[in-house]
N, C-alpha and C. Protein backbone atom coordinates (compact mmCIF):
# COMPACT_ATOMS: atom_id res chain seq x y z
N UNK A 1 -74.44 16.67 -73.81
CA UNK A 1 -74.72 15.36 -74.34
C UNK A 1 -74.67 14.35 -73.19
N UNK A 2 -75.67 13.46 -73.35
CA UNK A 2 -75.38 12.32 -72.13
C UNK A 2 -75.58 11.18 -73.37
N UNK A 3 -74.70 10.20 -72.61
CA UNK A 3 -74.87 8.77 -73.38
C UNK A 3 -75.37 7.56 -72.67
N UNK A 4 -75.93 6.73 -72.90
CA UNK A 4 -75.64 5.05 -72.10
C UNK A 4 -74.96 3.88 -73.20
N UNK A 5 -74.15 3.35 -72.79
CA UNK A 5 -73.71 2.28 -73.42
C UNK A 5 -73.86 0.97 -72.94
N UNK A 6 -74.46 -0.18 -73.91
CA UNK A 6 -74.71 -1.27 -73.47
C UNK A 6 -73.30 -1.97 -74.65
N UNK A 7 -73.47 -3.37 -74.09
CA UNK A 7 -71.69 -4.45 -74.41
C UNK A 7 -72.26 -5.49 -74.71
N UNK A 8 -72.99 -6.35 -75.62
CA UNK A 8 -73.33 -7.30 -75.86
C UNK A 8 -72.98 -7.79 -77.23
N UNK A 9 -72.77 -9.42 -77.06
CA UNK A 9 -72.54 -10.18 -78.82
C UNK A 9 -71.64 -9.77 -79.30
N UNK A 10 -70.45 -8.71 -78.37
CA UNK A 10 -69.68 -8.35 -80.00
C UNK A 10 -70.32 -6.99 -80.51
N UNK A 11 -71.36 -6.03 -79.99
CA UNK A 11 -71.58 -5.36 -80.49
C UNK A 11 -71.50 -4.17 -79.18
N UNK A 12 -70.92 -3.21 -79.10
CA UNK A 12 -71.37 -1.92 -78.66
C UNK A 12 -72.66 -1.04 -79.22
N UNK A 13 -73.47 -0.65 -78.27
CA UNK A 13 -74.27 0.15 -78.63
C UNK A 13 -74.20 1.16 -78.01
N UNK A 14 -74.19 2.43 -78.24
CA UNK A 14 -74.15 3.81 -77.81
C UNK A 14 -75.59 4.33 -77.98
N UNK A 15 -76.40 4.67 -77.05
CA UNK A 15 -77.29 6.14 -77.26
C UNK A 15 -77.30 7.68 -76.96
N UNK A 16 -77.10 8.50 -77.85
CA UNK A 16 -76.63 9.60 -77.35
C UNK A 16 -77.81 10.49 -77.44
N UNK A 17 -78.09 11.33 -76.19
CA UNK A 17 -79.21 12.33 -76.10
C UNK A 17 -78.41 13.76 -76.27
N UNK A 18 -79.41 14.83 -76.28
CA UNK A 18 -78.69 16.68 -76.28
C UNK A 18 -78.30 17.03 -77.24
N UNK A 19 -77.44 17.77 -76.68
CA UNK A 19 -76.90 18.62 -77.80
C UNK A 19 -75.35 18.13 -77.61
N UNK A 20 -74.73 17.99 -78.64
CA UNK A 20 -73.49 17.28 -78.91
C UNK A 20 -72.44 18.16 -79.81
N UNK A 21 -71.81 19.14 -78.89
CA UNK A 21 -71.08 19.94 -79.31
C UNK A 21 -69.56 20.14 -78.66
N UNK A 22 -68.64 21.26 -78.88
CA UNK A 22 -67.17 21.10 -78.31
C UNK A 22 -67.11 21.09 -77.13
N UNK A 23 -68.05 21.10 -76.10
CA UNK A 23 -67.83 21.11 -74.87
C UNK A 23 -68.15 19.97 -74.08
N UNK A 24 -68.59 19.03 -75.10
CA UNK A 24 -68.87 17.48 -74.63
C UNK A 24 -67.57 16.76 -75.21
N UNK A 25 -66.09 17.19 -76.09
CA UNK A 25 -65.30 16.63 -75.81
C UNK A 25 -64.59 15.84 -74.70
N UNK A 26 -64.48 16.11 -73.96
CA UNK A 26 -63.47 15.38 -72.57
C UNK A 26 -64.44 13.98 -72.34
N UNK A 27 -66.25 13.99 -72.56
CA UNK A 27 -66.88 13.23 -72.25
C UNK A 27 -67.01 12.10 -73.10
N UNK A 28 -66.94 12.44 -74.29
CA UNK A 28 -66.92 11.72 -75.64
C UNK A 28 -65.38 11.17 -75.49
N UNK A 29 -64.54 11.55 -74.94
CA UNK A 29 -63.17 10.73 -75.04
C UNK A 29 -62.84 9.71 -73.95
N UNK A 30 -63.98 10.41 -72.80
CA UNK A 30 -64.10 9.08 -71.97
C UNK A 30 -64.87 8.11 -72.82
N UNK A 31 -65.92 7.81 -73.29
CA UNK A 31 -67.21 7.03 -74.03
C UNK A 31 -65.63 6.15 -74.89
N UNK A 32 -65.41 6.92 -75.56
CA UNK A 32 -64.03 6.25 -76.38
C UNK A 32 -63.21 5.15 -75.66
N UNK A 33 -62.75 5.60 -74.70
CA UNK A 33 -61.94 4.59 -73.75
C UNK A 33 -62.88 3.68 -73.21
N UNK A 34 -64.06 3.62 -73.20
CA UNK A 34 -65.32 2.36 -72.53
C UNK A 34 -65.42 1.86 -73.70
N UNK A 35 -65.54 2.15 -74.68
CA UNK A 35 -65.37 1.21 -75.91
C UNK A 35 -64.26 0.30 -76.21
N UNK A 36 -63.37 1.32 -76.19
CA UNK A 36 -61.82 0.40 -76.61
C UNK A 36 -61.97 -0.72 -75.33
N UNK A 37 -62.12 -0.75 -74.07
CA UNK A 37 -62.34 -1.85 -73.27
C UNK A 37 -62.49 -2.86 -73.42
N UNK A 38 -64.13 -2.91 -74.26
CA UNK A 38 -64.95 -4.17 -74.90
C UNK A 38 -64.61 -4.68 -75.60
N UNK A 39 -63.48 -3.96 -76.61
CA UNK A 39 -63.15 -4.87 -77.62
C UNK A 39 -63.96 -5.54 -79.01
N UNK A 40 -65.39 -4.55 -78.78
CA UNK A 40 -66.39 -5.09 -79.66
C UNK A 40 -65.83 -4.97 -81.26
N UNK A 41 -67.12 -5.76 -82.17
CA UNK A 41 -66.55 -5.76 -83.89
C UNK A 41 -67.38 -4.80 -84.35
N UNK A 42 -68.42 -4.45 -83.69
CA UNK A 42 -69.39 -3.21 -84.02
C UNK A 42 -69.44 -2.54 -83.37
N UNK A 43 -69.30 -1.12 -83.45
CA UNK A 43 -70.04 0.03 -82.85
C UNK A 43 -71.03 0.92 -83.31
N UNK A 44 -72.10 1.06 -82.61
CA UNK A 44 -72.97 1.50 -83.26
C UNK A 44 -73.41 2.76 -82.23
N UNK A 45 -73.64 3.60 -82.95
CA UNK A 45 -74.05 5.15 -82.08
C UNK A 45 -75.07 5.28 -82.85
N UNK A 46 -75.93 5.73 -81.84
CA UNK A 46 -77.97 5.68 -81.66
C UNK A 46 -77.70 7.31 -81.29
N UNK A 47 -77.90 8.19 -82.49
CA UNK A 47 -77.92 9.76 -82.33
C UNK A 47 -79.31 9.58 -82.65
N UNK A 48 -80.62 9.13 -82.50
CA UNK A 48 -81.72 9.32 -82.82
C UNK A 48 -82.31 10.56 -81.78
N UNK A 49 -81.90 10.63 -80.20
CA UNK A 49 -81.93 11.18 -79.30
C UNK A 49 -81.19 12.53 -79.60
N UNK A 50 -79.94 12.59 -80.37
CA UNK A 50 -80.01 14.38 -80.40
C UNK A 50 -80.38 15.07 -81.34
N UNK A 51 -80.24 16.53 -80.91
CA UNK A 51 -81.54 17.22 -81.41
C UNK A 51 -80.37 18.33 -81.89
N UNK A 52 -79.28 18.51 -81.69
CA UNK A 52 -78.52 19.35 -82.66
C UNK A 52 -77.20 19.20 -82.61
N UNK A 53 -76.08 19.28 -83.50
CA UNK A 53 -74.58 18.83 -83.48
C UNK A 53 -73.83 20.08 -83.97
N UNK A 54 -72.97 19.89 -83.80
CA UNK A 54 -71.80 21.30 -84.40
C UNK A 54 -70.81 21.21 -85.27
N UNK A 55 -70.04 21.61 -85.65
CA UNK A 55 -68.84 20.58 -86.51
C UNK A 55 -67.65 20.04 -85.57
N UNK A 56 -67.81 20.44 -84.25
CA UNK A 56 -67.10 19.97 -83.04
C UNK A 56 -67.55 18.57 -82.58
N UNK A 57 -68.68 18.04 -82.74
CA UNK A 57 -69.83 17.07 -82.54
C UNK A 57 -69.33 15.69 -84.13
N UNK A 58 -68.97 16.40 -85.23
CA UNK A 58 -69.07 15.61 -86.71
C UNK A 58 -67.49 15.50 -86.13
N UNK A 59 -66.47 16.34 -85.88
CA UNK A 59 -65.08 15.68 -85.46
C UNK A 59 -65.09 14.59 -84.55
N UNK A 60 -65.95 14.52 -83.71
CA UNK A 60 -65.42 13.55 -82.66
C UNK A 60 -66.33 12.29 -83.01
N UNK A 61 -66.93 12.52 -84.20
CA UNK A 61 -67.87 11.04 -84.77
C UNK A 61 -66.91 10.67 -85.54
N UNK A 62 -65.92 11.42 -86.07
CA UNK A 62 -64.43 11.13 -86.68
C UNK A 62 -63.32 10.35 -86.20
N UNK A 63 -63.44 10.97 -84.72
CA UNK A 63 -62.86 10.39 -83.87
C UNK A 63 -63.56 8.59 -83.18
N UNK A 64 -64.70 8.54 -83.52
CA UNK A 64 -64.71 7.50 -83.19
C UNK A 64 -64.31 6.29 -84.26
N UNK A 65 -64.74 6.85 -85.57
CA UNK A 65 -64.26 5.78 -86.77
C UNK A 65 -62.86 5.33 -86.52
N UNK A 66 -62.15 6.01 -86.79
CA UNK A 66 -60.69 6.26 -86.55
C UNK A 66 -60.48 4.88 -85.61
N UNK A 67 -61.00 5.42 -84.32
CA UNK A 67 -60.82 4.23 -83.23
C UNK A 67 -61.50 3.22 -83.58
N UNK A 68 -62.44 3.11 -84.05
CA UNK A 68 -63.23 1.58 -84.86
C UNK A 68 -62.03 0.93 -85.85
N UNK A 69 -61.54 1.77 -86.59
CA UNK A 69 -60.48 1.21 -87.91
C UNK A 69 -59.28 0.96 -87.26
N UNK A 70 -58.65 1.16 -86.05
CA UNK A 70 -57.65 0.57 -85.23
C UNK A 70 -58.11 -0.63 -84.62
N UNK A 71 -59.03 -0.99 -84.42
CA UNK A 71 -59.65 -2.33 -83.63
C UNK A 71 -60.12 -3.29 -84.77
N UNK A 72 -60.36 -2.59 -85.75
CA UNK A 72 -60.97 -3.37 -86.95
C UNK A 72 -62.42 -3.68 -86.57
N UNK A 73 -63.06 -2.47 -85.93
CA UNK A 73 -64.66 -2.74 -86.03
C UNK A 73 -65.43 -1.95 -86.94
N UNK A 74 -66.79 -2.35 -87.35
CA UNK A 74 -67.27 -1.31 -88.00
C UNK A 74 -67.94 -0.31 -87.54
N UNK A 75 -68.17 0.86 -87.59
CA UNK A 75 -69.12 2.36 -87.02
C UNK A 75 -69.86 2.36 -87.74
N UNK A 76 -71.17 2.34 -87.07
CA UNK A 76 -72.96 3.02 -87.60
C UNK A 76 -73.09 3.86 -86.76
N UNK A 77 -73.54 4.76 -87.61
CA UNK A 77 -74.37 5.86 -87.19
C UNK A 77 -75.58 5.62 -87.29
N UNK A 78 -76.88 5.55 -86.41
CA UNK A 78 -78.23 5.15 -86.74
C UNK A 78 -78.79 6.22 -85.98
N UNK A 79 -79.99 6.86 -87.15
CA UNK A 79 -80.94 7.27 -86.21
C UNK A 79 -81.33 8.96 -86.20
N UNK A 80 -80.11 9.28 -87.11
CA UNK A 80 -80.32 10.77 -87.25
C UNK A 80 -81.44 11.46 -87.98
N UNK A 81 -81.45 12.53 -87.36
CA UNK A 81 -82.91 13.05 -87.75
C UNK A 81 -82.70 15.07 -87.76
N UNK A 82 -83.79 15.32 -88.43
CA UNK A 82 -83.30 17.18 -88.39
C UNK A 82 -82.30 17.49 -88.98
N UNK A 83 -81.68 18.43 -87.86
CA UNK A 83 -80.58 19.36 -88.20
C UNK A 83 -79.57 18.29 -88.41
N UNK A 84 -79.08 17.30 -87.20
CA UNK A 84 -78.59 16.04 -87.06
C UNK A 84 -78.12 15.83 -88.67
N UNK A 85 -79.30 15.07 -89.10
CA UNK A 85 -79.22 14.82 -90.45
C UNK A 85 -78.58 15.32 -91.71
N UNK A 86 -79.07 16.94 -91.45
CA UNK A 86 -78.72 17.58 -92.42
C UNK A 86 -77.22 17.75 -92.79
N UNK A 87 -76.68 18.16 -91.09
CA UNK A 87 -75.27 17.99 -91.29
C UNK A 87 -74.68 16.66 -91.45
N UNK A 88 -74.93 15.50 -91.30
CA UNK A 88 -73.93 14.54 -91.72
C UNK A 88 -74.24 14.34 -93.17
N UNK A 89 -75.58 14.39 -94.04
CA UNK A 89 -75.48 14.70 -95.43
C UNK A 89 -74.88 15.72 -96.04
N UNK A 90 -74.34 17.13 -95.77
CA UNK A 90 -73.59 18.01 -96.08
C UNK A 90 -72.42 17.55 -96.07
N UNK A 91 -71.69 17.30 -94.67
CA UNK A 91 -70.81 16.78 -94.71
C UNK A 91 -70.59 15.52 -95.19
N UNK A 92 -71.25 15.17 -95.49
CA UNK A 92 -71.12 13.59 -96.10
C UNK A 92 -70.49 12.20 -95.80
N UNK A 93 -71.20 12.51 -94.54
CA UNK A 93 -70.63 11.24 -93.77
C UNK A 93 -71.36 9.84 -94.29
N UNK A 94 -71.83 9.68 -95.00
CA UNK A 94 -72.71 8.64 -95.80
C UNK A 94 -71.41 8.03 -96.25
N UNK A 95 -69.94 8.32 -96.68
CA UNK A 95 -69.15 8.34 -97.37
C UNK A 95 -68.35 7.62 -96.60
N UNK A 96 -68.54 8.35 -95.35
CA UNK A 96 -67.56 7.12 -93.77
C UNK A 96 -67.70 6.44 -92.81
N UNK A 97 -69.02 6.16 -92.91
CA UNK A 97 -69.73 5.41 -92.59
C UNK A 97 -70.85 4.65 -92.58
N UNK A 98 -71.35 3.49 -92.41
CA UNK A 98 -72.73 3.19 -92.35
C UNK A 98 -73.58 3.73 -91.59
N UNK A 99 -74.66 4.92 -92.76
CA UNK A 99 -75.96 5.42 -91.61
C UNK A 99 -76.89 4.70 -92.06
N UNK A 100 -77.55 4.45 -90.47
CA UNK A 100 -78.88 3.80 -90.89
C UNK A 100 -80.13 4.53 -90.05
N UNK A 101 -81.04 4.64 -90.79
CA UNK A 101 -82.56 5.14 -90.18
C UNK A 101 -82.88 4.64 -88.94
């Protein structure tokens, strides 16, 4: 997985490309700590860019809410598509967060 993050308005934006699975932990917990930095009221992660996730990948989108609800920001997920998709409707992340197209 690679990401870029932009810091503007109060809002974090994340784009994440690849494949986003348990071995992009350590990287995703750095991305975590560049967030908590900003201090933003939104975070928003742009998974439109990956192309497959794992349930190692849906934990650490867990992990980011979590850290949104300690700061008191909100988490979007925007952008999922495919397999992507399929698993956060299975799992039903519709439920913990705002996804948007």
């Amino acid at each position: 997985m690679n990401y870029k993050a932009e810091f503007a308005d109060g809002t974090t934006t994340v784009e994440l490309n690849g494949r986003f699975t348990f071995g992009d932990h350590s990287s995703f917990r750095k991305l975590i700590e560049e967030i908590r930095a900003h201090k933003s009221r939104t975070h928003v992660l742009d998974i439109s860019g990956v192309e497959f996730i794992d349930s190692a990948g849906l934990g650490m989108l867990l992990l980011a809410r979590d850290e949104g609800e300690k700061s008191h920001a909100t988490v979007v997920i925007r952008g999922a598509q495919g397999q992507v998709k399929r698993m956060l409707e299975v799992a039903r992340f519709d439920t913990l967060f705002t996804l948007e197209d």
